[in-house]
C-alpha atoms as a PDB file:
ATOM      1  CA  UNK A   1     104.468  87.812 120.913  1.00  0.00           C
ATOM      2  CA  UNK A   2     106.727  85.216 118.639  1.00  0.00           C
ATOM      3  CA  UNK A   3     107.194  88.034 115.653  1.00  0.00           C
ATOM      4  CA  UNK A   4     107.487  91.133 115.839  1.00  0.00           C
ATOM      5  CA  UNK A   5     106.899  94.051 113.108  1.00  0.00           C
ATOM      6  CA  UNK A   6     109.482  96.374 111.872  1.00  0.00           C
ATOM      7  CA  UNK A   7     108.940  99.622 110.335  1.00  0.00           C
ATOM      8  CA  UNK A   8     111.469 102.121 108.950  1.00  0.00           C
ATOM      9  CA  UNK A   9     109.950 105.590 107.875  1.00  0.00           C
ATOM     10  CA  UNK A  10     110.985 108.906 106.579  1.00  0.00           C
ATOM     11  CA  UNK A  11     110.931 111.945 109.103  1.00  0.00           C
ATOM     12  CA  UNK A  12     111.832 115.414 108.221  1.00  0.00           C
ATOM     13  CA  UNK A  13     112.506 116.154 112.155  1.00  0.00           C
ATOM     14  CA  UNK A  14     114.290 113.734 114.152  1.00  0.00           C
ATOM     15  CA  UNK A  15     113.726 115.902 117.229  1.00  0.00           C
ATOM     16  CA  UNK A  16     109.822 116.631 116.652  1.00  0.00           C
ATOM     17  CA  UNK A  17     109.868 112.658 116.078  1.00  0.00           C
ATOM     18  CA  UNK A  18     110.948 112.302 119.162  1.00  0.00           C
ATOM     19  CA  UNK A  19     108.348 114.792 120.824  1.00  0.00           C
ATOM     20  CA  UNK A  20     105.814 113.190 118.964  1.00  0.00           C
ATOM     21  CA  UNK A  21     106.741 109.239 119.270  1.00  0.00           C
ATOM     22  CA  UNK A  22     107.940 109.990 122.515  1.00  0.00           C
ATOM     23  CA  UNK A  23     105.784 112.156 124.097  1.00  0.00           C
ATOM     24  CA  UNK A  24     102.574 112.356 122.606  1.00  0.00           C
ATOM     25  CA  UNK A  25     102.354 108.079 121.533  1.00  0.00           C
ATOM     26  CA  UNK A  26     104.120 107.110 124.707  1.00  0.00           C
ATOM     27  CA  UNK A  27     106.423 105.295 122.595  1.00  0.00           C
ATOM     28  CA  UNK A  28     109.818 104.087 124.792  1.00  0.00           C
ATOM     29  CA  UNK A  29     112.868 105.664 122.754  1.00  0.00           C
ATOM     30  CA  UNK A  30     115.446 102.703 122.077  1.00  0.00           C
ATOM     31  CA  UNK A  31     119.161 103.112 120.200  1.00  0.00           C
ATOM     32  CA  UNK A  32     119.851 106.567 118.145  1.00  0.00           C
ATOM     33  CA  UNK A  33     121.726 108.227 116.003  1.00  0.00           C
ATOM     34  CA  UNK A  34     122.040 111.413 114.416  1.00  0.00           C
ATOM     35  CA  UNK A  35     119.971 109.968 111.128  1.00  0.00           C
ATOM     36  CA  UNK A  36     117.775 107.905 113.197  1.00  0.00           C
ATOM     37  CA  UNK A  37     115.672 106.971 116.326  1.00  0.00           C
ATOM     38  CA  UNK A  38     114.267 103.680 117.091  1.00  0.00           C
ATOM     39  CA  UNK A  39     110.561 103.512 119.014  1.00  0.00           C
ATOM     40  CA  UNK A  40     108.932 100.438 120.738  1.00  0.00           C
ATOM     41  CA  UNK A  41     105.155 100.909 119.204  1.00  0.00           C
ATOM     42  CA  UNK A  42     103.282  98.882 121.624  1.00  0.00           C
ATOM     43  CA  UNK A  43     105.779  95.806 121.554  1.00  0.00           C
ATOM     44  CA  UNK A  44     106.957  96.838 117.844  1.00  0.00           C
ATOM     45  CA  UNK A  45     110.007  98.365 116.112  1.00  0.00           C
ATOM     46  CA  UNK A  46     109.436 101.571 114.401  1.00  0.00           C
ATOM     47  CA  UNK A  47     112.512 103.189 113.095  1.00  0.00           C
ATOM     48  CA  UNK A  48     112.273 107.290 112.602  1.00  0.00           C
ATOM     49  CA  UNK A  49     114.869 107.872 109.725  1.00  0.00           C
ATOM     50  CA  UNK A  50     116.114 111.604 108.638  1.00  0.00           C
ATOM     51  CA  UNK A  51     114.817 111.785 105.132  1.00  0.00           C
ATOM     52  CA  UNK A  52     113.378 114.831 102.720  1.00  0.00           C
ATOM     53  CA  UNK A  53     111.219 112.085 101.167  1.00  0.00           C
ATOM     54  CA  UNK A  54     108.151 112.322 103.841  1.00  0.00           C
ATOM     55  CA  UNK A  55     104.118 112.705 104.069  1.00  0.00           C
ATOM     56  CA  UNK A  56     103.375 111.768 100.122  1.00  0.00           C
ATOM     57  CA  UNK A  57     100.048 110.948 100.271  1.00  0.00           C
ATOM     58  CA  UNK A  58      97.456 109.413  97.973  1.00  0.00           C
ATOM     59  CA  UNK A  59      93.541 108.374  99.512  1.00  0.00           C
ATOM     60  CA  UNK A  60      91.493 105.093  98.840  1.00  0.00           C
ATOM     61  CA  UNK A  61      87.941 105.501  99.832  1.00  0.00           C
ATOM     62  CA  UNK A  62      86.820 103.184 102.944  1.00  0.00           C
ATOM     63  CA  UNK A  63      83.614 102.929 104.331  1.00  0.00           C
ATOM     64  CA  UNK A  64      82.293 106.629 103.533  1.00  0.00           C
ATOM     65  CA  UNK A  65      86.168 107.795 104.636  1.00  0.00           C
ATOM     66  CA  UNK A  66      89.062 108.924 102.385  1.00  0.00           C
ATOM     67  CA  UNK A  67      91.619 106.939 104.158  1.00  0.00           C
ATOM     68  CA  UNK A  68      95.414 108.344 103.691  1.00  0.00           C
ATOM     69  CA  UNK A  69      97.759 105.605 101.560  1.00  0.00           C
ATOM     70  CA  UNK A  70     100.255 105.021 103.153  1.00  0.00           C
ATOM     71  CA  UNK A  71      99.585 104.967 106.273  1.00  0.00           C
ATOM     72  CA  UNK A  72     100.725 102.330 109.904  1.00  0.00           C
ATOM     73  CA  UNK A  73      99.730 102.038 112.798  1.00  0.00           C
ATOM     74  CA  UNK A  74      98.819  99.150 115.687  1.00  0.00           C
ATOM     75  CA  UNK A  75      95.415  96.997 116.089  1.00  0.00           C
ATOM     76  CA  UNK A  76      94.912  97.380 119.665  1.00  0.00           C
ATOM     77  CA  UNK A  77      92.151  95.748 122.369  1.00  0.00           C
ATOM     78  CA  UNK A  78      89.636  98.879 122.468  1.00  0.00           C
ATOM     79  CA  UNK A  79      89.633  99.723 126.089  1.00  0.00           C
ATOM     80  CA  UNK A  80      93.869 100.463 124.506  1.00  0.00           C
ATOM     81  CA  UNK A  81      92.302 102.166 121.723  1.00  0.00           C
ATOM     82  CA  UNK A  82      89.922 104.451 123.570  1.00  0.00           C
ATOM     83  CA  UNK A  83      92.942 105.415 126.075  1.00  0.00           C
ATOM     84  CA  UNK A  84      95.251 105.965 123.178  1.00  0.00           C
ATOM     85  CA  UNK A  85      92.329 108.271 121.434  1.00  0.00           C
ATOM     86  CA  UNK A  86      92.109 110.855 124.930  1.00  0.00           C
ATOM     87  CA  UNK A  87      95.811 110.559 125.194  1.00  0.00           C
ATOM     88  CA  UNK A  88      95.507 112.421 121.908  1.00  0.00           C
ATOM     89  CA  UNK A  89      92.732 114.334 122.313  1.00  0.00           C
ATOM     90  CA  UNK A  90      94.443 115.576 125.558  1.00  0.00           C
ATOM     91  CA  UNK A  91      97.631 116.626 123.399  1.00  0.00           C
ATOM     92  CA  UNK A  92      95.854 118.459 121.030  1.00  0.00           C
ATOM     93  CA  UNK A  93      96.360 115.916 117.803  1.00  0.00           C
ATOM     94  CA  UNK A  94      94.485 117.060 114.290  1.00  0.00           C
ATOM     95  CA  UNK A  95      92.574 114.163 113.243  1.00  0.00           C
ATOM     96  CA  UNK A  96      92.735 113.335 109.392  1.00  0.00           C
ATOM     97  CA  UNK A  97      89.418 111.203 110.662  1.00  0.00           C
ATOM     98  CA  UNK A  98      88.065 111.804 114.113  1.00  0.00           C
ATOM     99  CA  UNK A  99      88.059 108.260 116.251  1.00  0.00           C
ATOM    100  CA  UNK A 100      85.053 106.431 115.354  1.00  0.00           C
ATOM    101  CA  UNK A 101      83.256 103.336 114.170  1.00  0.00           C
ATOM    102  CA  UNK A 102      83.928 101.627 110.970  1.00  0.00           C
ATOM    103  CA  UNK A 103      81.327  98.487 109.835  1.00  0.00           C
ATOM    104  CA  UNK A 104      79.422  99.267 112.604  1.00  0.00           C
ATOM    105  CA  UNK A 105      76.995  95.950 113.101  1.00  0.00           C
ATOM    106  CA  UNK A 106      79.258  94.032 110.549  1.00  0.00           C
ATOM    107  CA  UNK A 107      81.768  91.322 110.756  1.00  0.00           C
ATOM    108  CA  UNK A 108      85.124  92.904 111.730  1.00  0.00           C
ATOM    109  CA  UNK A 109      83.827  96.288 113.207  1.00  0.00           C
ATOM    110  CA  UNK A 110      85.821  98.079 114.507  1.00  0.00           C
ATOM    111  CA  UNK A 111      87.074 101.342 116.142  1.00  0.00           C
ATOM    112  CA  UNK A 112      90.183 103.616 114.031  1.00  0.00           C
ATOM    113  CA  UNK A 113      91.335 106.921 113.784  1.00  0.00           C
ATOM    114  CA  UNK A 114      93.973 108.359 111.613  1.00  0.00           C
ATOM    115  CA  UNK A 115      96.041 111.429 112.480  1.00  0.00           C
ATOM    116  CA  UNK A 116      99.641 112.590 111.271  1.00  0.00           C
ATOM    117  CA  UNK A 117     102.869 112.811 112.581  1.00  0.00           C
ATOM    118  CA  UNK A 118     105.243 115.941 112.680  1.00  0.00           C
ATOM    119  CA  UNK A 119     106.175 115.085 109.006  1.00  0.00           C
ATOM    120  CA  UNK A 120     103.109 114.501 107.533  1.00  0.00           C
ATOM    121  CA  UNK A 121     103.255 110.371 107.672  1.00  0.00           C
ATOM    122  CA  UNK A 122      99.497 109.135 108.343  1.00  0.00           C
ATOM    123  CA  UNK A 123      98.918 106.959 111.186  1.00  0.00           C
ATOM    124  CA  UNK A 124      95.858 104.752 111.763  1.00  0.00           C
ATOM    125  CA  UNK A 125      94.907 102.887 114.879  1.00  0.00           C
ATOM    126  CA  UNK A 126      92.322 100.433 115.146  1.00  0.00           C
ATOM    127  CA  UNK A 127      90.383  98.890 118.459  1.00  0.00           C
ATOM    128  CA  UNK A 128      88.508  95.840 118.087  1.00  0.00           C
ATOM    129  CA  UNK A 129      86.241  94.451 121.055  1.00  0.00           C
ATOM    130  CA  UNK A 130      86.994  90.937 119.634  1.00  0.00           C
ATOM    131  CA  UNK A 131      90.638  90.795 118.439  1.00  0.00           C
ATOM    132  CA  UNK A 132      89.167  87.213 116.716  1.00  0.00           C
ATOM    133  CA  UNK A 133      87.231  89.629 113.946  1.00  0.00           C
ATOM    134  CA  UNK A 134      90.338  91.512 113.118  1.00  0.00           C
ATOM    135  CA  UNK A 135      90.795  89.146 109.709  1.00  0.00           C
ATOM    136  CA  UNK A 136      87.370  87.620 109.624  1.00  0.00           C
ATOM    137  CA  UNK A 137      85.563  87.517 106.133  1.00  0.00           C
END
């Protein structure tokens, strides 16, 4: 990868971040502080920041789901995606919307799932069989 994303978000817990990112993503823990804990999400920098200001949610509705705004998460190949989704399963995650098919038979189907973290931020994850149809029209 030439670029790669950043993301700095508001936890309420740095220590269930760190269970959560840590444990239950898989996410390799990088520098810390006592405000802050940086993850590598799948080749990405996510930044868990101590902060009252977390899990405000508003909904948009997408494809018969009412999909969490804001949420983040990673496009990933879907044999990733389906490991990801038992990894979860196996840890007991609450899904906002249970892994499943969106645009099923359309252009840019794909697999997501949405859960939340320890402080309420929304998380999606897609899989897509053909990374090609992740922008197509």
């Amino acid at each position: 990868m030439a670029n790669l994303f950043h993301l700095a978000f508001p936890v309420n817990d740095l220590e269930a971040a760190r269970e959560f990112y840590g444990n239950v993503l898989g996410c390799p823990e990088g520098r810390s502080s006592e405000h802050w804990i940086d993850f590598d999400l799948f080749g990405h920098q996510i930044v868990a920041h101590l902060s009252a200001a977390s899990g405000g949610h508003s909904s948009n509705p997408v494809d018969s789901d009412d999909v969490p705004v804001p949420h983040f998460g990673i496009v990933l190949a879907m044999e990733d995606w389906q490991k990801l989704a038992e990894r979860l399963r196996a840890h007991g995650i609450k899904f906002v919307i249970e892994p499943k098919i969106r645009f099923e038979g359309q252009i840019g189907e794909q697999a997501t799932m949405f859960f939340l973290d320890p402080s309420g931020n929304a998380l999606e994850f897609k899989g897509f069989s053909d990374l090609s149809q992740v922008f197509a029209k």
